[in-house]
Protein backbone atom coordinates (compact mmCIF):
# COMPACT_ATOMS: atom_id res chain seq x y z
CA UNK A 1 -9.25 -119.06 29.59
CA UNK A 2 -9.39 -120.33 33.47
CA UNK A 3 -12.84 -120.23 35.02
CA UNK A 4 -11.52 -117.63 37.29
CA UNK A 5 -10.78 -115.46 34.47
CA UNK A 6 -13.86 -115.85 32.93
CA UNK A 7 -16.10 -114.47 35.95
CA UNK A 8 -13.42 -111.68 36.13
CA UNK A 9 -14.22 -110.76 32.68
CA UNK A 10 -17.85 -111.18 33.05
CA UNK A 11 -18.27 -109.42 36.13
CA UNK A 12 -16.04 -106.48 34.91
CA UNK A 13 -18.09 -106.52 31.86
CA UNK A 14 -20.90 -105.56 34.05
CA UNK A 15 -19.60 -102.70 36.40
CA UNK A 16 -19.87 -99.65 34.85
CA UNK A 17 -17.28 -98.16 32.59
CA UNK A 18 -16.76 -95.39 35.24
CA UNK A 19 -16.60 -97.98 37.85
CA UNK A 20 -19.05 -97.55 41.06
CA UNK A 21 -16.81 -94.28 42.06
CA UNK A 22 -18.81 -91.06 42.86
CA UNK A 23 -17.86 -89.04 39.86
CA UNK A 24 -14.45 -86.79 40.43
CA UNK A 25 -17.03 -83.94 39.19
CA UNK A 26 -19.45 -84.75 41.78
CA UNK A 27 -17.19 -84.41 44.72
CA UNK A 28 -16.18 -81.10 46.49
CA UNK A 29 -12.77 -81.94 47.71
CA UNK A 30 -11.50 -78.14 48.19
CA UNK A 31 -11.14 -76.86 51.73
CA UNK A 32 -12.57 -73.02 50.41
CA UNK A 33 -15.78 -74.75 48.93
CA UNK A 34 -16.48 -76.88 52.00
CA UNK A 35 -15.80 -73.92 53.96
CA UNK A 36 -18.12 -71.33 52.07
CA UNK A 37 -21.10 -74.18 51.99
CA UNK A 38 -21.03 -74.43 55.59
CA UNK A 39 -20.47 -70.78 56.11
CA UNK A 40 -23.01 -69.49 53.87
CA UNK A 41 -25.06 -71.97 53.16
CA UNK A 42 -28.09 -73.34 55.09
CA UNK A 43 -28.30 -76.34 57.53
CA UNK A 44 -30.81 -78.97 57.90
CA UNK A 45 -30.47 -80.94 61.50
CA UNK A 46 -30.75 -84.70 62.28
CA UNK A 47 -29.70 -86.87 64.55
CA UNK A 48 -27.07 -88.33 63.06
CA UNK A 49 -25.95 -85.89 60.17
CA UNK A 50 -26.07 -82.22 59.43
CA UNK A 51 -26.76 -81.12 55.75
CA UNK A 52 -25.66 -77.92 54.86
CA UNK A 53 -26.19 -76.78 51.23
CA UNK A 54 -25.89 -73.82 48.86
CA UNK A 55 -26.06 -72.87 45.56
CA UNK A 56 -23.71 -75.03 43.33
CA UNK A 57 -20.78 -72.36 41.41
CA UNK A 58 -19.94 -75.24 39.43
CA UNK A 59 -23.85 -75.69 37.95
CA UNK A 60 -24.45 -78.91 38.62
CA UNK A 61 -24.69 -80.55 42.25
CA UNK A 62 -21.63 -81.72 44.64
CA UNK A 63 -21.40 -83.49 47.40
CA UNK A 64 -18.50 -83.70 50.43
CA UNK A 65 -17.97 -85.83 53.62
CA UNK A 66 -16.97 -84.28 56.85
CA UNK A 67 -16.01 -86.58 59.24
CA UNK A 68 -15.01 -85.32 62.49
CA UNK A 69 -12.61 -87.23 64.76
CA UNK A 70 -15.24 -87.39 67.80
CA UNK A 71 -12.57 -89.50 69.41
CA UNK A 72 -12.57 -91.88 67.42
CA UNK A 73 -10.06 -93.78 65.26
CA UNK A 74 -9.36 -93.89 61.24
CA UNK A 75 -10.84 -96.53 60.96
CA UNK A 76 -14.08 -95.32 62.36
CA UNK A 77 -13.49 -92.00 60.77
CA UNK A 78 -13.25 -93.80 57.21
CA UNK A 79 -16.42 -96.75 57.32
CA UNK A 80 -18.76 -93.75 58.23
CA UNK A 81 -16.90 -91.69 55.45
CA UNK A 82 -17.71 -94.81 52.81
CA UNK A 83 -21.06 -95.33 54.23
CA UNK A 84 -22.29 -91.61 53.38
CA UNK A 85 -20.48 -91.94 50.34
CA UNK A 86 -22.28 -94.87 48.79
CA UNK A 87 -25.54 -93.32 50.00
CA UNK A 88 -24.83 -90.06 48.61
CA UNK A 89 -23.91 -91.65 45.39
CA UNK A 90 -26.84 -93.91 44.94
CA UNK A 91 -29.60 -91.69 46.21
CA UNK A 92 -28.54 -88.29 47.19
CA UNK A 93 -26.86 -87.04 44.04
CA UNK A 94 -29.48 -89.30 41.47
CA UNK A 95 -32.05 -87.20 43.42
CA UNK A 96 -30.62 -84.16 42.97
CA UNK A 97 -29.89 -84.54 39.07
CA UNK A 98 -32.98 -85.75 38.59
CA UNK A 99 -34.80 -82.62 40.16
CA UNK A 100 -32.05 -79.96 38.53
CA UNK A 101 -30.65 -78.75 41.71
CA UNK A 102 -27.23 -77.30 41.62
CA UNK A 103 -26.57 -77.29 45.00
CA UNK A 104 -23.36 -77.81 46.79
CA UNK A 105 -24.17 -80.38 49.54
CA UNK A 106 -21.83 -81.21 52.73
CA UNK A 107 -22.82 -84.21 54.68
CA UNK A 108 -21.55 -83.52 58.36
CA UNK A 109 -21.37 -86.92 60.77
CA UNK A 110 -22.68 -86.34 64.59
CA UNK A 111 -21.04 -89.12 66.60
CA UNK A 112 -24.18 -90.77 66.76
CA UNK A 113 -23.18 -91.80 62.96
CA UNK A 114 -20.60 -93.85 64.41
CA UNK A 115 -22.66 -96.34 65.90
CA UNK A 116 -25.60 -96.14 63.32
CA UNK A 117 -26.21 -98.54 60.76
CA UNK A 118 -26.25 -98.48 56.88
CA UNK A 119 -29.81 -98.05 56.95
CA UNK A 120 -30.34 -95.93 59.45
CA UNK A 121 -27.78 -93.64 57.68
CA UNK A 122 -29.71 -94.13 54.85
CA UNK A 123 -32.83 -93.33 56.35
CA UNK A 124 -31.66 -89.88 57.44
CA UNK A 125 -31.13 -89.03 53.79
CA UNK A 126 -33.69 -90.20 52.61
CA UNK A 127 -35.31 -87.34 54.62
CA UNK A 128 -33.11 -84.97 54.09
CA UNK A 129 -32.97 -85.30 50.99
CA UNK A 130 -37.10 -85.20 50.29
CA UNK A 131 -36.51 -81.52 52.69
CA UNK A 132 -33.88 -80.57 50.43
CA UNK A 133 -35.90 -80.96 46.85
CA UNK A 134 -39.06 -79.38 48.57
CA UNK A 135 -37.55 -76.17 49.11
């Protein structure tokens, strides 16, 4: 075995089995869902995201990304997509799980997102999420 090959093996040894994916479960990808969590569900305000969230048909908690265009490109559109993402999946939904809220959860970008950073992303739901399990 190459040395390559062997810190392949070792570091896909170590990822999880499920990779570092946000669970297909986890993830409200239908239009009617987004639509009847923003609808009828209630919003919590920042500066950089809206959160709007209702009561989880599926009985256990989802999250989706909306990303509007804002003017802005693709590419734009996606990184902010990916950055919520990776938040959402390492502190949003563990948060969530941990407290027993099924709750369907949209994460709405403001086009101040688009110049934020990582942690200031991160910051915002870390707040929102605290608001979110207080209620």
């Amino acid at each position: 075995m190459t040395r390559s090959a062997a810190s392949d093996e070792a570091a896909s040894a170590a990822r999880p089995r499920g990779g570092f994916r946000l669970p297909r479960a986890a993830r409200l990808r239908r239009t009617r869902d987004i639509r009847r969590t923003m609808r009828e569900g209630r919003r919590s305000r920042s500066r950089l995201v809206d959160v709007f969230f209702a009561s989880s048909p599926a009985g256990r908690p989802r999250i989706g990304i909306v990303t509007p265009r804002h003017g802005r490109t693709a590419v734009a559109r996606n990184g902010v997509r990916r950055r919520l993402f990776e938040i959402a999946r390492i502190q949003f939904l563990p948060a969530l799980e941990a407290r027993r809220l099924d709750l369907d959860v949209i994460l709405r970008a403001k086009p101040a997102a688009y110049e934020a950073s990582y942690r200031k992303l991160q910051a915002v739901l870390r707040d929102a999420t605290e608001i979110l399990c207080a209620r």
